[in-house]
N, C-alpha and C. Protein backbone atom coordinates (compact mmCIF):
# COMPACT_ATOMS: atom_id res chain seq x y z
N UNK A 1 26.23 -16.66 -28.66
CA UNK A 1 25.38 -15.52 -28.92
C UNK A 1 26.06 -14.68 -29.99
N UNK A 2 25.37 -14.42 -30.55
CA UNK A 2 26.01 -13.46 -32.12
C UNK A 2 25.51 -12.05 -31.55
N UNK A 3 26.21 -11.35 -32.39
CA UNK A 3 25.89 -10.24 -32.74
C UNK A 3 25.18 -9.74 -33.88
N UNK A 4 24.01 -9.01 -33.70
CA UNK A 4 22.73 -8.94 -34.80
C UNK A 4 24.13 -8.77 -36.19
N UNK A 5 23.70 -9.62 -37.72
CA UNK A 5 24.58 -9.59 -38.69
C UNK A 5 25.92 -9.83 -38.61
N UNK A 6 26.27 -10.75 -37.49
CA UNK A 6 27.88 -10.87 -37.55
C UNK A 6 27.96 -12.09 -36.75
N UNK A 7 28.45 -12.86 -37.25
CA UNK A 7 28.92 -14.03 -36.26
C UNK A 7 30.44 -14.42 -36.25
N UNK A 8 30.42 -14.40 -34.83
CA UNK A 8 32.28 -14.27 -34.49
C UNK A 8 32.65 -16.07 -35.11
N UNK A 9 33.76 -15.68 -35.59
CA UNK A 9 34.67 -17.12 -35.90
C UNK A 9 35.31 -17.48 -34.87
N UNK A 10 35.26 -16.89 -33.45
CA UNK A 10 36.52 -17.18 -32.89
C UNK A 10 36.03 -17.53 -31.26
N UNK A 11 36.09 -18.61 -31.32
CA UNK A 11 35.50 -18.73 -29.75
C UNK A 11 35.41 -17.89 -28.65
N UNK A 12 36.66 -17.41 -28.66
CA UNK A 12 37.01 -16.70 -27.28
C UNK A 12 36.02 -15.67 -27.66
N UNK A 13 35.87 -14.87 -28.31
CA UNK A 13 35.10 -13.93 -29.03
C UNK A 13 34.04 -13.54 -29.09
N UNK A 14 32.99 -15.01 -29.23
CA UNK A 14 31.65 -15.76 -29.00
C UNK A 14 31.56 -15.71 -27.05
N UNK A 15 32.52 -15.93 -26.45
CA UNK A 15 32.01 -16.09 -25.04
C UNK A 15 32.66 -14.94 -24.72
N UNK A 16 33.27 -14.31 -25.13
CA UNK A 16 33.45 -12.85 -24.54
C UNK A 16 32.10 -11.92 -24.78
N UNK A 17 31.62 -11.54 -26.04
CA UNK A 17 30.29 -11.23 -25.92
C UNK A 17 28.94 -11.64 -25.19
N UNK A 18 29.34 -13.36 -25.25
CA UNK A 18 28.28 -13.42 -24.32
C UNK A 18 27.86 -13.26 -22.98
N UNK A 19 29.37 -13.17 -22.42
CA UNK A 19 29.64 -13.01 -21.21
C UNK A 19 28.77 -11.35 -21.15
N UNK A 20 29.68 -10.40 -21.75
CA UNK A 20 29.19 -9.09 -21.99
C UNK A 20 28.06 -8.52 -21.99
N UNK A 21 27.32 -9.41 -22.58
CA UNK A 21 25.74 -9.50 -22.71
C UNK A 21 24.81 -9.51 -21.79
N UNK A 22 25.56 -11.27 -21.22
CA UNK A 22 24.68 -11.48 -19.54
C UNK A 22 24.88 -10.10 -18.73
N UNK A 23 26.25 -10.00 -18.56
CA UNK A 23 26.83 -8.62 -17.60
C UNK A 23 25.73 -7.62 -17.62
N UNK A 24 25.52 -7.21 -18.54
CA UNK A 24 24.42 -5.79 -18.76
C UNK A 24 23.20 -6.59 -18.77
N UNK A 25 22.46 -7.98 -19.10
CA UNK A 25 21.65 -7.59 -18.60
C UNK A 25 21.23 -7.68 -17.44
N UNK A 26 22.37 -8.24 -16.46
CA UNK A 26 21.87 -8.66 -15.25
C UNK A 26 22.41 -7.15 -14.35
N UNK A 27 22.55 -6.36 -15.10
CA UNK A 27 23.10 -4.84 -14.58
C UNK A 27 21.73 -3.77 -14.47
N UNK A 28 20.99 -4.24 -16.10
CA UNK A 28 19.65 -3.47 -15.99
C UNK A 28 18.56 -4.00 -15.70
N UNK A 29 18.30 -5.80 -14.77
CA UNK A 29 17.42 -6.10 -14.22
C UNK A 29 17.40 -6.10 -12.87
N UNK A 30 18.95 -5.22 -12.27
CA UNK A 30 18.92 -4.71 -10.70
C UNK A 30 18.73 -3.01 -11.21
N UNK A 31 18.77 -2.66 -11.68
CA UNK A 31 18.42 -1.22 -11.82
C UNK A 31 17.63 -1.27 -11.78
N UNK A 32 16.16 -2.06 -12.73
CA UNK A 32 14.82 -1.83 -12.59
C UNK A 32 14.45 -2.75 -11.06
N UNK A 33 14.87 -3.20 -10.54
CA UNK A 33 14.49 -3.18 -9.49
C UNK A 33 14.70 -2.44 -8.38
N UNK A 34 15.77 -1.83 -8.54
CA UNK A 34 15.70 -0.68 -7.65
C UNK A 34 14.82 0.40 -7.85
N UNK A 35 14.80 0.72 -9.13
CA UNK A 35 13.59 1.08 -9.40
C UNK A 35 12.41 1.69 -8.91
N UNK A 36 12.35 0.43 -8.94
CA UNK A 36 10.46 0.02 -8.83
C UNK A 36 10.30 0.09 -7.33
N UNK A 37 11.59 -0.63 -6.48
CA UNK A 37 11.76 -0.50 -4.62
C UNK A 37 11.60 1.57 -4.64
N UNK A 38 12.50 1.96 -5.35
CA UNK A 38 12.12 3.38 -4.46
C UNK A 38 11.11 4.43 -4.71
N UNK A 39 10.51 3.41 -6.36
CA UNK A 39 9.00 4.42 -6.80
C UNK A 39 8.58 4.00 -5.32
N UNK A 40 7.68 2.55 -4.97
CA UNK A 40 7.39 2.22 -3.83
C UNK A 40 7.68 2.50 -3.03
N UNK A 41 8.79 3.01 -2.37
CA UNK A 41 8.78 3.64 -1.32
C UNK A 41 8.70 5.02 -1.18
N UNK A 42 8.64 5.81 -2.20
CA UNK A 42 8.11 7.03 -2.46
C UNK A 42 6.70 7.17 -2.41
N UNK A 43 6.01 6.60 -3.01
CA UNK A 43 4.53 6.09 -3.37
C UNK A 43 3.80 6.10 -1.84
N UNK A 44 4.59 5.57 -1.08
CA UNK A 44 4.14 4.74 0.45
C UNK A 44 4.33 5.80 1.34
N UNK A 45 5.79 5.94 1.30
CA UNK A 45 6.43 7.01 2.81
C UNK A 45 6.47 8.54 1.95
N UNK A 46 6.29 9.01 0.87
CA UNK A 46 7.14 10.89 0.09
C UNK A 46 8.36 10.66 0.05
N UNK A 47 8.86 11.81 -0.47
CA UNK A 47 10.08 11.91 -0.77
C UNK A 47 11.26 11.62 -0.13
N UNK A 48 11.91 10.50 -0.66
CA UNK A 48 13.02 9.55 -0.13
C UNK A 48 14.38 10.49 0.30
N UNK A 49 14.94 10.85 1.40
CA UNK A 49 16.03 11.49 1.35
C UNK A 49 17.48 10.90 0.67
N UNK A 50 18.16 11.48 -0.01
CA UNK A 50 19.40 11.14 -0.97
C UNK A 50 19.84 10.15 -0.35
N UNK A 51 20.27 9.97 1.06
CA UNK A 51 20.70 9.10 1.68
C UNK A 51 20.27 7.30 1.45
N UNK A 52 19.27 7.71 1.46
CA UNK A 52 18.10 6.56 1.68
C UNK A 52 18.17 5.66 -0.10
N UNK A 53 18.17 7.14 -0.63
CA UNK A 53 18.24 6.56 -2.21
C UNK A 53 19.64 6.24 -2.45
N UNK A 54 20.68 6.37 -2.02
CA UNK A 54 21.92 6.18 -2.55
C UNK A 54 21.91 4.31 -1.77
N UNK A 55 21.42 4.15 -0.59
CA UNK A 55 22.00 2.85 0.33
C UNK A 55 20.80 1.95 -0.48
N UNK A 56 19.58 2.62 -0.78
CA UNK A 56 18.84 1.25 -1.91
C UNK A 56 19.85 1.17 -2.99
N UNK A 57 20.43 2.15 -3.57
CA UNK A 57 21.07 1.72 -5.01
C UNK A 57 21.92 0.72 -4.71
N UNK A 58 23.03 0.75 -4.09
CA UNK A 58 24.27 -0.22 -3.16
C UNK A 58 23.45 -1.16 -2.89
N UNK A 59 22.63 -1.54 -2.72
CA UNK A 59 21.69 -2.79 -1.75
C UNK A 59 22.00 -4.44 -2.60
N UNK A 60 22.76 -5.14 -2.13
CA UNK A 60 22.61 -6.44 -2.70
C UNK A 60 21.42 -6.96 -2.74
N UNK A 61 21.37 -7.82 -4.19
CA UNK A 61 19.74 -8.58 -4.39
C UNK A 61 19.51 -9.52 -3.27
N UNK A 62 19.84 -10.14 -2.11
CA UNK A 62 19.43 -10.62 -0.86
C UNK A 62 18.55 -9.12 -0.57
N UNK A 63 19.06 -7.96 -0.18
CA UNK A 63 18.35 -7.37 1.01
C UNK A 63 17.16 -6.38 -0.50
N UNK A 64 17.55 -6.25 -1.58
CA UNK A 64 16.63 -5.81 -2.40
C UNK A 64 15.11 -6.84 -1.99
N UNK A 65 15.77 -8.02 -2.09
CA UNK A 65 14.47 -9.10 -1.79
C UNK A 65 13.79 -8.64 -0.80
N UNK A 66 14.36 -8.51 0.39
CA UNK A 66 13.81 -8.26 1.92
C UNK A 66 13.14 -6.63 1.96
N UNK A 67 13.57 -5.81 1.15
CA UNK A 67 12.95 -4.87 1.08
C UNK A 67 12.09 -4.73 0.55
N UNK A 68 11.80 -5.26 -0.04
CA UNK A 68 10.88 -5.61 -1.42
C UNK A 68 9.58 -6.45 -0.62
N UNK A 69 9.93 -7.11 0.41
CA UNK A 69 8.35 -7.65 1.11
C UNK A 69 8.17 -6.63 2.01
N UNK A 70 9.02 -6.14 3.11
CA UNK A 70 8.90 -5.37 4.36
C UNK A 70 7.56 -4.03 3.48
N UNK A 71 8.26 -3.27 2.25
CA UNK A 71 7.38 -2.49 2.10
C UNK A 71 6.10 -2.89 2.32
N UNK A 72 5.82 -4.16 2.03
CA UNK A 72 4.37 -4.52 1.81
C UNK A 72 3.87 -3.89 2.90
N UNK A 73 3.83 -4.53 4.45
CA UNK A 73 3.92 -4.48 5.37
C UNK A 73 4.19 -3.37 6.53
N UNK A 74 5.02 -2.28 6.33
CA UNK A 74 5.72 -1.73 6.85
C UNK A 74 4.47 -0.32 7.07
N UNK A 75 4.35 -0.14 7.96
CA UNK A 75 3.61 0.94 8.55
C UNK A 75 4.68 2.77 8.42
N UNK A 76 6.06 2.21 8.27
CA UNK A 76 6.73 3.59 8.40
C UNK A 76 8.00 3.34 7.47
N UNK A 77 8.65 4.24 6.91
CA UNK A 77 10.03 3.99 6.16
C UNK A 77 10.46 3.88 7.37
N UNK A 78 11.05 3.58 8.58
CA UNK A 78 12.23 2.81 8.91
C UNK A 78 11.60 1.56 9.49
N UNK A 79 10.30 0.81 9.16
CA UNK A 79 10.15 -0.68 9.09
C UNK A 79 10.22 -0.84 7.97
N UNK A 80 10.10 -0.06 6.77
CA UNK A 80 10.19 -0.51 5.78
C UNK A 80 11.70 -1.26 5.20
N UNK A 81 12.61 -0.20 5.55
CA UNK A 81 14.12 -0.25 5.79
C UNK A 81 14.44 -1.21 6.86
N UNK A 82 14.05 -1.38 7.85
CA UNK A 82 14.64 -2.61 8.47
C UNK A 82 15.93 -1.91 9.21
N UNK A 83 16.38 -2.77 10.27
CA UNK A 83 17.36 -2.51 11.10
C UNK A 83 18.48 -3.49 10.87
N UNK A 84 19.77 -2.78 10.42
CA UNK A 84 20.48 -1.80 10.71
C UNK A 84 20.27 -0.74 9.82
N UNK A 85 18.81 -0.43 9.15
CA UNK A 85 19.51 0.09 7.30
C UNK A 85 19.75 1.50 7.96
């Protein structure tokens, strides 16, 4: 992977950026999914208490997944959240 107008000569260089690259974007395609989980759960249940918003941010993409259907479903934010959340 280059850099727009520059291409590294130096291997290590070339996979250090690219590495760099993946890193962020796989940094801002869990951000927008968190996202989009706590518009939705705002949208569904009102205003999310800090708490609630800080343990979605922390949330590994396993339980992002699982949260991510329960809303469908979930009659109340704590089915939505699931037990232990």
């Amino acid at each position: 992977m280059n850099t727009p107008g520059y291409e590294f000569k130096n291997e290590f260089l070339r996979r250090y950026v690219a590495e760099g690259l993946a890193e962020n974007r796989e940094e801002a395609r869990k951000e927008g999914r968190v996202d989009v989980i706590l518009k939705q759960l705002t949208v569904r249940f009102g205003p999310l208490p800090e708490e609630i918003q800080t343990r979605v941010r922390g949330s590994q993409d396993a339980e992002l997944d699982r949260l991510a259907e329960r809303i469908l479903t979930a009659q109340t934010l704590e089915q939505a959240l699931g037990v232990p959340y």
